[in-house]
PDB file of N, CA and C in Angstrom:
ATOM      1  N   UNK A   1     102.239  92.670  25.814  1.00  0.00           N
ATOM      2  CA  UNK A   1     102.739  93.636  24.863  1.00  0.00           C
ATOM      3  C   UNK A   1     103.956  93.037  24.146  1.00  0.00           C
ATOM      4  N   UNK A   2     104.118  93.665  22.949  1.00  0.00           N
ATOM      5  CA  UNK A   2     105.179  93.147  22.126  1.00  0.00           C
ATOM      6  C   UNK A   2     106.358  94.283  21.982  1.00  0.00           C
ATOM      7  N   UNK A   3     107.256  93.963  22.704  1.00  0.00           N
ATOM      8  CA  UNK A   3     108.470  95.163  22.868  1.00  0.00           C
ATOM      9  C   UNK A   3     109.297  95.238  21.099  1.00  0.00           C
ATOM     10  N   UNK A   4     109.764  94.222  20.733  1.00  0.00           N
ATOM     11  CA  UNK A   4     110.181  94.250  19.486  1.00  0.00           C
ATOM     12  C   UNK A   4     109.114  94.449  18.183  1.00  0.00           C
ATOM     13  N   UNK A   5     107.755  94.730  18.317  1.00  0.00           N
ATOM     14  CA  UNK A   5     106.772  94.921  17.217  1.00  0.00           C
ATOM     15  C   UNK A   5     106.950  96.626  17.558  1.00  0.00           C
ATOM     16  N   UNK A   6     106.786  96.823  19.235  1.00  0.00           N
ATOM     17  CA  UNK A   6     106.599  98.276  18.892  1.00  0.00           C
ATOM     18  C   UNK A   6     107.923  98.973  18.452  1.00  0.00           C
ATOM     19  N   UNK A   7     109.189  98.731  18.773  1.00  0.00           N
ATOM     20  CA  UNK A   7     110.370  98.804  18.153  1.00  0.00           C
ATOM     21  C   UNK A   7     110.716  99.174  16.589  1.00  0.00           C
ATOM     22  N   UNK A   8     109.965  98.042  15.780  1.00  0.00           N
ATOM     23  CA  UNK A   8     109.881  98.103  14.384  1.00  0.00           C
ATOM     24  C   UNK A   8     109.074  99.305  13.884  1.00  0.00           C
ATOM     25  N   UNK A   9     108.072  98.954  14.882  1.00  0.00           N
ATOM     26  CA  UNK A   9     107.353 100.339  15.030  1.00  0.00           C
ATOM     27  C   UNK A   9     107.496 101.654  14.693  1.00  0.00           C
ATOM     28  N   UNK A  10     108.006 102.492  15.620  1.00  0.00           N
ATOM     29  CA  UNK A  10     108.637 103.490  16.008  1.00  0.00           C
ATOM     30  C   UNK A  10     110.009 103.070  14.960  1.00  0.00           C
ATOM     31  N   UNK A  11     111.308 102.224  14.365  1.00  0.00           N
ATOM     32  CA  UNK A  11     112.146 102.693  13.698  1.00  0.00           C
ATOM     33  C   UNK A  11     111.604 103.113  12.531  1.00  0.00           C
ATOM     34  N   UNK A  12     110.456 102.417  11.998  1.00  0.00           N
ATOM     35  CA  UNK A  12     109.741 102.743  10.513  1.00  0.00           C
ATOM     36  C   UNK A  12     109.383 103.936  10.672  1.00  0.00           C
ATOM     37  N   UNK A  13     109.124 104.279  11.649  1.00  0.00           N
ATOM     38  CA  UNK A  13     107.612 105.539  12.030  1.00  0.00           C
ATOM     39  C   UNK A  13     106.485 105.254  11.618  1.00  0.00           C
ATOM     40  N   UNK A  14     105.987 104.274  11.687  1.00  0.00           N
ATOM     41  CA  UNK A  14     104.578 104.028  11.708  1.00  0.00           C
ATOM     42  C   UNK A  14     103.576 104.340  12.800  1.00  0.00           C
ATOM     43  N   UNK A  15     102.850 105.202  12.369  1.00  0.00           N
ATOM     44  CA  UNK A  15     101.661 105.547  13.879  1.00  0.00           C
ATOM     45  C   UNK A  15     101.117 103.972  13.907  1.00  0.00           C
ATOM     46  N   UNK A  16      99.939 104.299  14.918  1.00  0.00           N
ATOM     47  CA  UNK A  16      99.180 102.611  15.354  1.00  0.00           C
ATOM     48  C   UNK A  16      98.238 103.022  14.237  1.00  0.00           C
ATOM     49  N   UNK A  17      98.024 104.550  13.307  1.00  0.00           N
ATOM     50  CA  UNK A  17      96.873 104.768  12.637  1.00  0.00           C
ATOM     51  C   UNK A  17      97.617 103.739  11.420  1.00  0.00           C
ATOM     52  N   UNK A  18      98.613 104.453  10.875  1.00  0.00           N
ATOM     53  CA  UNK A  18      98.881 103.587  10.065  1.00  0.00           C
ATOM     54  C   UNK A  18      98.879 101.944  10.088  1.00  0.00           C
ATOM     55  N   UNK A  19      99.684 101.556  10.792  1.00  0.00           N
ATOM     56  CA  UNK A  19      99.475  99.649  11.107  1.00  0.00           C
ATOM     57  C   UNK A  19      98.159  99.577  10.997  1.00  0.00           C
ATOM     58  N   UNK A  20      97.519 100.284  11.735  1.00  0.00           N
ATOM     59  CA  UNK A  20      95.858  99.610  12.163  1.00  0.00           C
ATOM     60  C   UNK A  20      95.419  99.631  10.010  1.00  0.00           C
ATOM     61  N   UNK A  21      95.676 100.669   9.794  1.00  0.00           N
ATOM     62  CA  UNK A  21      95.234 100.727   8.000  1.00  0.00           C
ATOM     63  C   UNK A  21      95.582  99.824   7.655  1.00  0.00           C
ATOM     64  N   UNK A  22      96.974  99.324   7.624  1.00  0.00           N
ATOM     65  CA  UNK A  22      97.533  98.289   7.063  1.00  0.00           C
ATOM     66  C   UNK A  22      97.036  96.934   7.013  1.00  0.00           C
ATOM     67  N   UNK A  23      96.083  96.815   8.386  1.00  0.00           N
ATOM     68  CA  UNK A  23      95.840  95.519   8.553  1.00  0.00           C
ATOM     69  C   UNK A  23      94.538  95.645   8.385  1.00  0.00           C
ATOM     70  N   UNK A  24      93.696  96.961   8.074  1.00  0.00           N
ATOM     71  CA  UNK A  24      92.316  97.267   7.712  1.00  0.00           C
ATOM     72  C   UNK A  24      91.347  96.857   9.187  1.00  0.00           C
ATOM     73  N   UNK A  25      92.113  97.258   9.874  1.00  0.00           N
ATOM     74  CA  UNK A  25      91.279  97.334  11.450  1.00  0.00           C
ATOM     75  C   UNK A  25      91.167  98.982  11.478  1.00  0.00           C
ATOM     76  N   UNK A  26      90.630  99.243  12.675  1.00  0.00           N
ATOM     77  CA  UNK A  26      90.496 100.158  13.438  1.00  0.00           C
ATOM     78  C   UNK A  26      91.500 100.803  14.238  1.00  0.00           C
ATOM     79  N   UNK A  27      91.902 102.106  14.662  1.00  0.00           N
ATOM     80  CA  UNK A  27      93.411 102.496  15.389  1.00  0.00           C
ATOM     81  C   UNK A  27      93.067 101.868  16.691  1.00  0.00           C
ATOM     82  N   UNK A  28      91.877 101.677  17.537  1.00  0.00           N
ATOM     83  CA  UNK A  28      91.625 101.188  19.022  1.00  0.00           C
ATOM     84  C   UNK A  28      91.471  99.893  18.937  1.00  0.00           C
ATOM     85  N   UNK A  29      90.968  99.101  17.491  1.00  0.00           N
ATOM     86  CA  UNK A  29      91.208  97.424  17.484  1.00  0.00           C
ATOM     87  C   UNK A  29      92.880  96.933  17.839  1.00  0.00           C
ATOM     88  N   UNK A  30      93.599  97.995  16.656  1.00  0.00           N
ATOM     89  CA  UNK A  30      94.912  97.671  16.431  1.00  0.00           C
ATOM     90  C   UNK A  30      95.415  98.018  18.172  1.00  0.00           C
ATOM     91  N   UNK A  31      95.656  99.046  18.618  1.00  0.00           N
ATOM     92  CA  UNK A  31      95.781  99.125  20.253  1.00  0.00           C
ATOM     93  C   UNK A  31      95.370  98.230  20.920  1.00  0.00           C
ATOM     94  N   UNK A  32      94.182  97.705  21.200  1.00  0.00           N
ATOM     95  CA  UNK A  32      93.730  96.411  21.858  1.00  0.00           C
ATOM     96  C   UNK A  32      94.434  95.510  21.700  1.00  0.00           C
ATOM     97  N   UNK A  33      94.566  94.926  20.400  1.00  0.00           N
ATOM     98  CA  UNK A  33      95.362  93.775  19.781  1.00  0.00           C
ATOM     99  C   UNK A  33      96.618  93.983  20.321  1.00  0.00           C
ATOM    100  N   UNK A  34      97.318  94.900  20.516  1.00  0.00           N
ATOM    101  CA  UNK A  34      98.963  94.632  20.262  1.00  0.00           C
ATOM    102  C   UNK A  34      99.246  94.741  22.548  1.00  0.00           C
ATOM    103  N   UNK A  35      98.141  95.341  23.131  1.00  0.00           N
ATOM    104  CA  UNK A  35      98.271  95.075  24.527  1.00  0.00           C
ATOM    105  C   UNK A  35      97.563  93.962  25.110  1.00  0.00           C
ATOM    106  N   UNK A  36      96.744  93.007  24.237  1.00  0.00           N
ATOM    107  CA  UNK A  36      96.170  91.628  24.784  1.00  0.00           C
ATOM    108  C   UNK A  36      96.713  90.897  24.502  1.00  0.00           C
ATOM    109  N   UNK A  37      97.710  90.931  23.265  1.00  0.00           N
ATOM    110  CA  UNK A  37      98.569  89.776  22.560  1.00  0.00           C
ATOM    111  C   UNK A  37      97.601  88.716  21.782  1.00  0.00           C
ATOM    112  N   UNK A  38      96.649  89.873  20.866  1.00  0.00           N
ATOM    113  CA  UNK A  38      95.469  88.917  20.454  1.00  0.00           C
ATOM    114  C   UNK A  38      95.551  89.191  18.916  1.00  0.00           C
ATOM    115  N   UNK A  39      96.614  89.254  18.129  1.00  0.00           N
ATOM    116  CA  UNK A  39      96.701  89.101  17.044  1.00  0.00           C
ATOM    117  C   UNK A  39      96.133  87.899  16.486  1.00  0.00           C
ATOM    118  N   UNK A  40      95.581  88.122  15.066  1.00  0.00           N
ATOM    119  CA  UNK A  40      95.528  86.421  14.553  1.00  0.00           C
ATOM    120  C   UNK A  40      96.581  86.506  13.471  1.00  0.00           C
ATOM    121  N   UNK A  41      96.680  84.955  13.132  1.00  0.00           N
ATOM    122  CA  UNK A  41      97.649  84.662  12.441  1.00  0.00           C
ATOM    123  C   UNK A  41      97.955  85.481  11.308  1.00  0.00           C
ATOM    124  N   UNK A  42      97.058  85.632  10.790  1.00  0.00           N
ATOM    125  CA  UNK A  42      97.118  86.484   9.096  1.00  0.00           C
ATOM    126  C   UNK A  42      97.626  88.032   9.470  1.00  0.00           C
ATOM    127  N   UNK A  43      97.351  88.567  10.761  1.00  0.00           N
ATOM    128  CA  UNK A  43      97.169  89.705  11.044  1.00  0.00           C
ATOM    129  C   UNK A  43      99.301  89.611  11.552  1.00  0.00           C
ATOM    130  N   UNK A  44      99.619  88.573  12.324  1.00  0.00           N
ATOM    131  CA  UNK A  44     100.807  88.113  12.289  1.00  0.00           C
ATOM    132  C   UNK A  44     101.633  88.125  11.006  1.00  0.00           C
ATOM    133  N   UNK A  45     101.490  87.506  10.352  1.00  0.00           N
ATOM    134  CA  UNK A  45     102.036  87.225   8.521  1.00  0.00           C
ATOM    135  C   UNK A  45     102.238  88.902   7.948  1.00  0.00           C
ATOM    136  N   UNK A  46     100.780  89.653   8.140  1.00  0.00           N
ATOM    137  CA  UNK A  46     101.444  90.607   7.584  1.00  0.00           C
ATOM    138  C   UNK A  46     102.348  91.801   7.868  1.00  0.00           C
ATOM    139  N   UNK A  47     102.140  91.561   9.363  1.00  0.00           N
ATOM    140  CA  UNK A  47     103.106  92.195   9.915  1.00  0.00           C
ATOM    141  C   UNK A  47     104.886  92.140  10.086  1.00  0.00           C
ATOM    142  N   UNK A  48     104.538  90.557   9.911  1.00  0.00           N
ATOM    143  CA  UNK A  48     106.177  89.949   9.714  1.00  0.00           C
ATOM    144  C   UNK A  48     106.638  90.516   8.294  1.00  0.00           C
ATOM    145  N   UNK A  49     105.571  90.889   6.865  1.00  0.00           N
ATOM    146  CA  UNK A  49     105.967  91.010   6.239  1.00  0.00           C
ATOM    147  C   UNK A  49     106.191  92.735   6.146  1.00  0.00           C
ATOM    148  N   UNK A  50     105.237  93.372   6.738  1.00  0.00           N
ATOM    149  CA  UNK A  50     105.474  94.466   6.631  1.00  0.00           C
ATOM    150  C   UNK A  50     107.142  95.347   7.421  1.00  0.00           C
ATOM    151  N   UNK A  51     107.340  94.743   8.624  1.00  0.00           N
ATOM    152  CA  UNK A  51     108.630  94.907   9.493  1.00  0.00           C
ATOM    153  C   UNK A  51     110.052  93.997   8.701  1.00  0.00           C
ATOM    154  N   UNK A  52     109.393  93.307   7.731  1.00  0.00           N
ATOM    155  CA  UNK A  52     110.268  91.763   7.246  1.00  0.00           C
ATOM    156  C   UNK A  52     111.430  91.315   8.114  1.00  0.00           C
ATOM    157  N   UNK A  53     110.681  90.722   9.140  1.00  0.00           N
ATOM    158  CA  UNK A  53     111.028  90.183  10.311  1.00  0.00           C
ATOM    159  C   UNK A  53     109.829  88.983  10.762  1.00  0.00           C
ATOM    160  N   UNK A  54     111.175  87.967  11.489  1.00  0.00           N
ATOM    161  CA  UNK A  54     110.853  86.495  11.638  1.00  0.00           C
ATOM    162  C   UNK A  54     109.809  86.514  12.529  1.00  0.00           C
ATOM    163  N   UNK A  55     109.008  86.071  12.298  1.00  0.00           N
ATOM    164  CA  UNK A  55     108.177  85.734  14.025  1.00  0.00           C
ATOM    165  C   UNK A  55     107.893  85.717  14.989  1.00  0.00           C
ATOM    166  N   UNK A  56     109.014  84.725  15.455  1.00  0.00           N
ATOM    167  CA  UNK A  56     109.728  85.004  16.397  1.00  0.00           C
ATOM    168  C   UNK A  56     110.285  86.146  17.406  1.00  0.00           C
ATOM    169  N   UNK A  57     110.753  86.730  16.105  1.00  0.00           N
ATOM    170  CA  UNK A  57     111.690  87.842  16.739  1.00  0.00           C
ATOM    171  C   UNK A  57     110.396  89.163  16.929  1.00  0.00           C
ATOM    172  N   UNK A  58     109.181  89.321  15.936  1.00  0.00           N
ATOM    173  CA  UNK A  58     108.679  90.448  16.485  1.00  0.00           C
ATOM    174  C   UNK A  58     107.586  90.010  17.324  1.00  0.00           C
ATOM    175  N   UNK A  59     107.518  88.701  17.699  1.00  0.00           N
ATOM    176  CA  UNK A  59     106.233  89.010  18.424  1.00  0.00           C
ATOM    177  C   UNK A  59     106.678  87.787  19.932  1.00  0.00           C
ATOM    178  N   UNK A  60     108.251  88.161  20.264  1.00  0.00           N
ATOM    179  CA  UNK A  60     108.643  88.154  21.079  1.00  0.00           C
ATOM    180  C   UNK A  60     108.105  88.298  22.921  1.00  0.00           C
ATOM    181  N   UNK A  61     107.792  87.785  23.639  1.00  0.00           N
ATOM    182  CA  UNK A  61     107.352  88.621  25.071  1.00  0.00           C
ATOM    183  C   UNK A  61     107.970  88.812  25.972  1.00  0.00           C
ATOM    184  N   UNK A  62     109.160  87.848  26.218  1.00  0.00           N
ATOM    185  CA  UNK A  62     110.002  87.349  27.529  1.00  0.00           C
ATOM    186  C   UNK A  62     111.126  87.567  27.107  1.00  0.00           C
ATOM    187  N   UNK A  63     111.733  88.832  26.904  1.00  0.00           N
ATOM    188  CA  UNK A  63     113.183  89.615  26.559  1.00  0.00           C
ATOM    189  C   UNK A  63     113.623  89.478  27.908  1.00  0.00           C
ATOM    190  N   UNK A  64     115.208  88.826  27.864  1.00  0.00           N
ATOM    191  CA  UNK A  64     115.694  89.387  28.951  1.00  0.00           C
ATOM    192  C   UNK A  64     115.633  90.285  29.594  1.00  0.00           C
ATOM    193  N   UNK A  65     116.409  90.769  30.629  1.00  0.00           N
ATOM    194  CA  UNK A  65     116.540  91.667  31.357  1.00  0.00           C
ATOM    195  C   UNK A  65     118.197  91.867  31.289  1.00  0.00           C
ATOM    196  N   UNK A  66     118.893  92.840  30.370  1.00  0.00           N
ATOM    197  CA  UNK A  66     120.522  92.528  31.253  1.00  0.00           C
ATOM    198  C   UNK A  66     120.842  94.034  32.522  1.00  0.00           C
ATOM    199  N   UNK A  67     121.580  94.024  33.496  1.00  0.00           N
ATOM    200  CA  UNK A  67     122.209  94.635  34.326  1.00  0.00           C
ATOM    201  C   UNK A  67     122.802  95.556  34.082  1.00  0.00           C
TER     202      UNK A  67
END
């Protein structure tokens, strides 16, 4: 799972119906995708562009932990 995609997520308010439109999938493709970590690249790109955020940063997995 991607903690900082669903983040962008939820600050936009985007349902998964919407994203899933966005990327012209399905709302249970888009769900699948974002808990297998099986995005493809293009499907990546537009999401970076849609959140306009680096790469990196939204499709993040291994966030610390702080105390």
């Amino acid at each position: 799972m991607y903690p900082n995609l669903n983040a962008e997520q939820a600050r936009f308010g985007h349902t998964n119906e919407y994203v899933a439109n966005f990327l012209g999938l399905s709302r249970k493709s888009y769900e699948v995708k974002k808990n297998t970590e099986a995005f493809k690249i293009q499907e990546c790109k537009k999401l970076c562009t849609l959140y306009n955020c680096k790469f990196e940063y939204l499709f993040e997995t291994n966030l610390q932990q702080t105390s």
